[in-house]
Protein backbone atom coordinates (compact mmCIF):
# COMPACT_ATOMS: atom_id res chain seq x y z
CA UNK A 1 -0.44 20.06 -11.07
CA UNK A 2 -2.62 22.17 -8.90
CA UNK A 3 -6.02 22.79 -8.71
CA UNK A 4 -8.00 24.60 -11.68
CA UNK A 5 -11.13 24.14 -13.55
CA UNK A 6 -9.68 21.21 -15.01
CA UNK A 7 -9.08 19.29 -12.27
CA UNK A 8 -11.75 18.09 -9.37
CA UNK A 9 -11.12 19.96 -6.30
CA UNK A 10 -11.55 16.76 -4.18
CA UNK A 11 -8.73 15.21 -6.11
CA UNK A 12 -5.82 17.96 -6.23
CA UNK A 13 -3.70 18.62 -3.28
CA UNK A 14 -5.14 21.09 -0.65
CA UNK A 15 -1.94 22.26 0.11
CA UNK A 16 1.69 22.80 -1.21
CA UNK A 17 3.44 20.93 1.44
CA UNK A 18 1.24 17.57 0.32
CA UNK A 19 3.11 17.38 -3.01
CA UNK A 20 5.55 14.75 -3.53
CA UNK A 21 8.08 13.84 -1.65
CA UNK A 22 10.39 10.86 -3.22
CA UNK A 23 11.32 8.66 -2.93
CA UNK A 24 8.18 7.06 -1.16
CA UNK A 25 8.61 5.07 1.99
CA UNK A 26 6.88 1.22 2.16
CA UNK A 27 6.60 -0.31 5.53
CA UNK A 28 6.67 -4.68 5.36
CA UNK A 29 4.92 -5.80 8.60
CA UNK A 30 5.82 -9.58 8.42
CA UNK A 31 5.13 -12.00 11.50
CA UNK A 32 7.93 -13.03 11.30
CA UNK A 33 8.14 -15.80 13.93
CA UNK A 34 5.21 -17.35 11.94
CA UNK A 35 6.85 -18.31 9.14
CA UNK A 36 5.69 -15.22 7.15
CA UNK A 37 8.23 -14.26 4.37
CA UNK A 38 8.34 -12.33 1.37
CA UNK A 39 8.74 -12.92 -1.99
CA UNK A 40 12.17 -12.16 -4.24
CA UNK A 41 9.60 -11.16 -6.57
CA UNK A 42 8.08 -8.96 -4.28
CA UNK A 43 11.31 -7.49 -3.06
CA UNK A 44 12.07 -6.12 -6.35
CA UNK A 45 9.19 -4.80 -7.29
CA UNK A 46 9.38 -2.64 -3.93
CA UNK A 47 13.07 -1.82 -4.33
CA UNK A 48 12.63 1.19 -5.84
CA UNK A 49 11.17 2.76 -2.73
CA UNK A 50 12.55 2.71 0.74
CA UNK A 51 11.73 -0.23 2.51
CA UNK A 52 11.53 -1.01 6.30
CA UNK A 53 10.46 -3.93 7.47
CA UNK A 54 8.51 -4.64 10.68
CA UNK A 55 8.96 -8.31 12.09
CA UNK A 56 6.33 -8.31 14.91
CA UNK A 57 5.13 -11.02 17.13
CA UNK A 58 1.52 -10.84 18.78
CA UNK A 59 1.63 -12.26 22.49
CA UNK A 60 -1.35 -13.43 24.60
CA UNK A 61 -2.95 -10.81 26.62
CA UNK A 62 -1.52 -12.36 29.74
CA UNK A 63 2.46 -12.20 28.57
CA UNK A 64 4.44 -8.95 29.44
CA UNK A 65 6.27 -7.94 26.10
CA UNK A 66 9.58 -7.55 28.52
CA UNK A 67 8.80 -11.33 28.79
CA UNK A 68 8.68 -12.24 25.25
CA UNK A 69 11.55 -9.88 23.91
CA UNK A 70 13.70 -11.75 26.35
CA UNK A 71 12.72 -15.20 24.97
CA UNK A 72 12.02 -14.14 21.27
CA UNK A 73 14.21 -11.63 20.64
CA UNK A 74 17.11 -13.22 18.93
CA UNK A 75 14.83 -15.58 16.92
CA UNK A 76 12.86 -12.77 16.05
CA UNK A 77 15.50 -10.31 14.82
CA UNK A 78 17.62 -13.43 12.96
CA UNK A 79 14.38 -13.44 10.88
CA UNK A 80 13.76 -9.94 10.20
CA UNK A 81 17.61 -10.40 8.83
CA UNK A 82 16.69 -12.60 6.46
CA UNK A 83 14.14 -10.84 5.04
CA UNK A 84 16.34 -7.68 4.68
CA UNK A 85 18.66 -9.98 2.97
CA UNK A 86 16.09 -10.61 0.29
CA UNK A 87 15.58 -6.80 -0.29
CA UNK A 88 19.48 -6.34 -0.18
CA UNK A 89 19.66 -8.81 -2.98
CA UNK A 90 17.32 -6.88 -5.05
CA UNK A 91 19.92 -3.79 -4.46
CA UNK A 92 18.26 -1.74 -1.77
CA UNK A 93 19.90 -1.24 1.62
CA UNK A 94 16.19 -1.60 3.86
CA UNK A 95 15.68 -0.36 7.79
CA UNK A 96 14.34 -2.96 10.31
CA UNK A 97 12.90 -3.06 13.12
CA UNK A 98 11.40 -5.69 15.50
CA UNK A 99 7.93 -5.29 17.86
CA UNK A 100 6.05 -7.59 20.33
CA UNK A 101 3.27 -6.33 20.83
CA UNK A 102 -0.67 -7.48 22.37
CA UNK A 103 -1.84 -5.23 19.22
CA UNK A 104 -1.10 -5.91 15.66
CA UNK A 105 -3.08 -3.00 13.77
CA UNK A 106 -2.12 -0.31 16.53
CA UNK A 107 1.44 -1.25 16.53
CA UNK A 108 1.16 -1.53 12.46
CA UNK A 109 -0.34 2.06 12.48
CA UNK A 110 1.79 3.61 15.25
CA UNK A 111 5.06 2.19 13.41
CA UNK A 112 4.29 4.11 9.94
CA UNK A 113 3.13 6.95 11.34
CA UNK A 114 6.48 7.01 13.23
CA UNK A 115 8.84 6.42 10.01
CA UNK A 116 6.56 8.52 7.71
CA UNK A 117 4.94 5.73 5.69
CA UNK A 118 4.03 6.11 1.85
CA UNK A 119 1.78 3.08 2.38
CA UNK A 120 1.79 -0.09 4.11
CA UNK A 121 1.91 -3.73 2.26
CA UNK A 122 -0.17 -6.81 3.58
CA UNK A 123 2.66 -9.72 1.80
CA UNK A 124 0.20 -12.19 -0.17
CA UNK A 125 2.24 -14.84 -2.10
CA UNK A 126 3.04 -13.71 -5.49
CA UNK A 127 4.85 -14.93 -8.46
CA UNK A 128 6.61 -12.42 -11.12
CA UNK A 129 4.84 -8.38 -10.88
CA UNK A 130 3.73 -7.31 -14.20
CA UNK A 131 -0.35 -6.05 -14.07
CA UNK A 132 -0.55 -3.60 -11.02
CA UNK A 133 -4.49 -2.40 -10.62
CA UNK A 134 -5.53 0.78 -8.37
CA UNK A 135 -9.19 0.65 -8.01
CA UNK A 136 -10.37 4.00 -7.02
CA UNK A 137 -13.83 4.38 -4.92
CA UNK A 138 -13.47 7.35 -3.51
CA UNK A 139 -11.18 11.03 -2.65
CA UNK A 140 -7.39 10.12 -2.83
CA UNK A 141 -4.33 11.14 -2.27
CA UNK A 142 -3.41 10.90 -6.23
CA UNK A 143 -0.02 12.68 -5.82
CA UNK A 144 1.36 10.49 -3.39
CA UNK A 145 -0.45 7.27 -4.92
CA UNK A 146 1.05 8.51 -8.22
CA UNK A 147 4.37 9.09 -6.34
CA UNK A 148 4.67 5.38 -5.06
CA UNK A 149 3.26 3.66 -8.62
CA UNK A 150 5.51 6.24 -10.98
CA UNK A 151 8.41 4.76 -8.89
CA UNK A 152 7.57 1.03 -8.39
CA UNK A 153 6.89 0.80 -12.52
CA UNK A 154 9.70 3.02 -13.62
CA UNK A 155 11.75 2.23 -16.13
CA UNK A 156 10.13 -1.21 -16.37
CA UNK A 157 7.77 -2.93 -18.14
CA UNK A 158 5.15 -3.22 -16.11
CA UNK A 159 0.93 -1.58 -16.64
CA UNK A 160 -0.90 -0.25 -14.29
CA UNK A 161 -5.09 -0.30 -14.79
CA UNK A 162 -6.45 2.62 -13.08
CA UNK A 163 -10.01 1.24 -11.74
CA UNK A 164 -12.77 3.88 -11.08
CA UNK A 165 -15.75 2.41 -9.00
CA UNK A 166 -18.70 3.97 -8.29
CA UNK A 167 -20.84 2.72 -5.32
CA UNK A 168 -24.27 2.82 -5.88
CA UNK A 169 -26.44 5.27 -4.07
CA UNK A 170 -22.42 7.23 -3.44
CA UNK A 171 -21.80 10.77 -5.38
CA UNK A 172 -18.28 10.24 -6.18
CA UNK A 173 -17.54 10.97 -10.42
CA UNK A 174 -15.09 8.05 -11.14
CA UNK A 175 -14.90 9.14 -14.71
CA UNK A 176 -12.95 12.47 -13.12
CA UNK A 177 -11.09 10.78 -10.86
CA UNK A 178 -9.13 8.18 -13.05
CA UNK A 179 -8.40 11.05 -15.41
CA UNK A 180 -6.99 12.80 -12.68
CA UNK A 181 -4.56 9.99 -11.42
CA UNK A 182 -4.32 9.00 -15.21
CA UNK A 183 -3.08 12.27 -15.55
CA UNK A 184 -0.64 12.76 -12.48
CA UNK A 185 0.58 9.44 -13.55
CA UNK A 186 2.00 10.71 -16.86
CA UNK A 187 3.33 14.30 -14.89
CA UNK A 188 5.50 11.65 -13.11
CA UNK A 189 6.80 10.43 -16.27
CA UNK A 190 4.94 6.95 -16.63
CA UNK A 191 4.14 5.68 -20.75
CA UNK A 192 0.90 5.92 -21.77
CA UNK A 193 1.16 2.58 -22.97
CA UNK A 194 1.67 1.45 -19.70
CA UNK A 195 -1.52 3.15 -18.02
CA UNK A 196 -4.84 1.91 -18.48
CA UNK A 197 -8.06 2.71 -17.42
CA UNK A 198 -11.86 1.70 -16.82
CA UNK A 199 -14.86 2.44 -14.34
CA UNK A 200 -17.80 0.24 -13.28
CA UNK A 201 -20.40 0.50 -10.66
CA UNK A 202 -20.28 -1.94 -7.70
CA UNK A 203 -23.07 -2.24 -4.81
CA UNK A 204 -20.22 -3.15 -2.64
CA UNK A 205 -16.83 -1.56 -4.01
CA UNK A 206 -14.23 -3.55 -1.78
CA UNK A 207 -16.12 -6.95 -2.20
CA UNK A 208 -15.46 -6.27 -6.01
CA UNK A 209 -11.84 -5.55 -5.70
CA UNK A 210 -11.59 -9.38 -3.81
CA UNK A 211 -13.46 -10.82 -6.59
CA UNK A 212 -10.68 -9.34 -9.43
CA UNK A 213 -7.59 -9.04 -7.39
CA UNK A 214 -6.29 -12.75 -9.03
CA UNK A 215 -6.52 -10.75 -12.12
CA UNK A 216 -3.91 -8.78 -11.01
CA UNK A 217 -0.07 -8.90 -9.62
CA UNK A 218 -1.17 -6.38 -6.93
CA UNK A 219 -3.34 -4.06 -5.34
CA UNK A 220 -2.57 -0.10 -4.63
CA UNK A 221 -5.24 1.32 -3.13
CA UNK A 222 -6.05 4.42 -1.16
CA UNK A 223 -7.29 4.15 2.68
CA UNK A 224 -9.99 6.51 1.15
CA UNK A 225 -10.23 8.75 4.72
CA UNK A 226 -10.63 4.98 6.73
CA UNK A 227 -7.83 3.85 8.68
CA UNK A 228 -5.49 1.50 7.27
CA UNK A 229 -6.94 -1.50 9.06
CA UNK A 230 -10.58 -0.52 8.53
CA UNK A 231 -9.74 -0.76 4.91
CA UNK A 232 -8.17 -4.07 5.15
CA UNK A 233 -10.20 -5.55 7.73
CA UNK A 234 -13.70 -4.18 7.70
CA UNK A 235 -17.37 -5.92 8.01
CA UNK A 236 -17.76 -8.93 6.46
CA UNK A 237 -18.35 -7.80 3.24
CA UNK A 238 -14.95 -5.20 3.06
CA UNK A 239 -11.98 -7.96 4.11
CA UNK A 240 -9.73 -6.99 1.56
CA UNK A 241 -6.83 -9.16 3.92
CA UNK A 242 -8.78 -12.33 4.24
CA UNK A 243 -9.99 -12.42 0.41
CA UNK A 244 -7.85 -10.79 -1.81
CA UNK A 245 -5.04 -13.30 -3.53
CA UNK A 246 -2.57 -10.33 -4.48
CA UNK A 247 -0.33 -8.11 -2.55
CA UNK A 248 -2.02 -4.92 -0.88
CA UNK A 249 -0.30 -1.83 -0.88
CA UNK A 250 -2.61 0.50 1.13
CA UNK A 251 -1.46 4.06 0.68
CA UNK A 252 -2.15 6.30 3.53
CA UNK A 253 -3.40 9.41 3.90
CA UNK A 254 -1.54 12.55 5.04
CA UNK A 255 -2.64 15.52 7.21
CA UNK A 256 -1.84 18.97 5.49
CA UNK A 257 1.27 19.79 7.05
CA UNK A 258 1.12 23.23 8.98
């Protein structure tokens, strides 16, 4: 779909080379020598895509990472093993890599940009994946965040609710820009039946998305022109991490290729 009167400007790709490229790419951070794991649930809901899974380890400030890959290294990459074992069980071959590192969120962010990320996942607990919600606040990659739902709910029986939110005092036209994903959604080949929609104003948009995410399996949202980790960890009022009981799947943006 490309860009006409039909179809917002903000909201259609501003160049050829950012239409989609499948399958879309997930990256797992997992701390892995934590205890974090991930869920078989989880696994095969994100099967569909390709997977790679990043067991890091943050050190204190004072401990050279030669140090800890030395001490932690077989601990940590036995883990990171086990998780790929969970994805290989729900039939996807997955890449892995291991990272010690003094900075989560850089390391996080340099990591996806390096294997070409579709979107990152922050691993809440969840049981069996059915009601996937996308609350939209603001100008969004829909073809790629079209790209990654179309495959995660293919062929299954799984809904997505496409959420429009409107921040007050914002000019953003939530109406337009459901219909636009709604719409990009069904170009990928997703039921109708299995695409819902709604849009409601919010004085703070991310607090509201905490507030409903139990209502939901999990969370795909847009970084909305933030960084990844200023979307999940912002002021006190925007930590989707800390609050939200679902899975996160923050899609990232992409720079128009030259």
């Amino acid at each position: 779909m490309t860009a006409d009167e039909s179809t917002p400007a903000e909201f259609a790709p501003a160049d050829e080379s950012l239409h989609i490229r499948e399958p879309p790419r997930v990256l797992v951070p997992v701390e892995v020598l934590e205890g974090e794991s991930i869920s078989e649930s989880l696994a095969a809901f994100l099967a569909p895509a390709n997977v790679v899974v990043l067991g890091y380890h943050v050190l204190p400030e004072q401990t050279p990472t030669e140090q800890a890959s030395m001490q932690f290294e077989d601990r940590a990459q036995e883990a990171v093993e086990d998780l790929a074992e969970t994805f290989r069980a729900a039939g996807r071959e997955v890449e892995t890599r291991v990272a010690f590192t003094h900075d989560r969120d850089q390391t996080v962010e340099r990591v996806a940009e390096e294997v070409g990320a579709t979107a990152v996942l922050l691993p809440n607990p969840v049981g069996d994946i059915h009601d996937v919600v996308v609350p939209i606040r603001g100008t969004v990659d829909a073809d790629r965040l079209a790209d990654l739902v179309g495959t995660l709910l293919a062929g299954g029986e799984g809904t997505v609710t496409l959420w429009g939110i409107e921040e007050s005092g914002v000019d953003f036209d939530a109406d337009d820009a459901v219909e636009y994903v709604r719409e990009t959604l069904a170009e990928r080949g997703l039921p109708a039946d299995q695409i819902a929609t709604e849009t409601t104003e919010s004085e703070y948009p991310i607090r509201s998305i905490v507030d409903r995410s139990g209502e939901f399996d999990v969370i795909v949202m847009g970084a909305g022109g933030e960084s990844l980790f200023a979307t999940l960890f912002g002021d006190e009022t925007e930590r989707v991490a800390e609050g939200a009981v679902a899975p996160v799947l923050v899609v990232r943006d992409r720079e128009v290729e030259e």
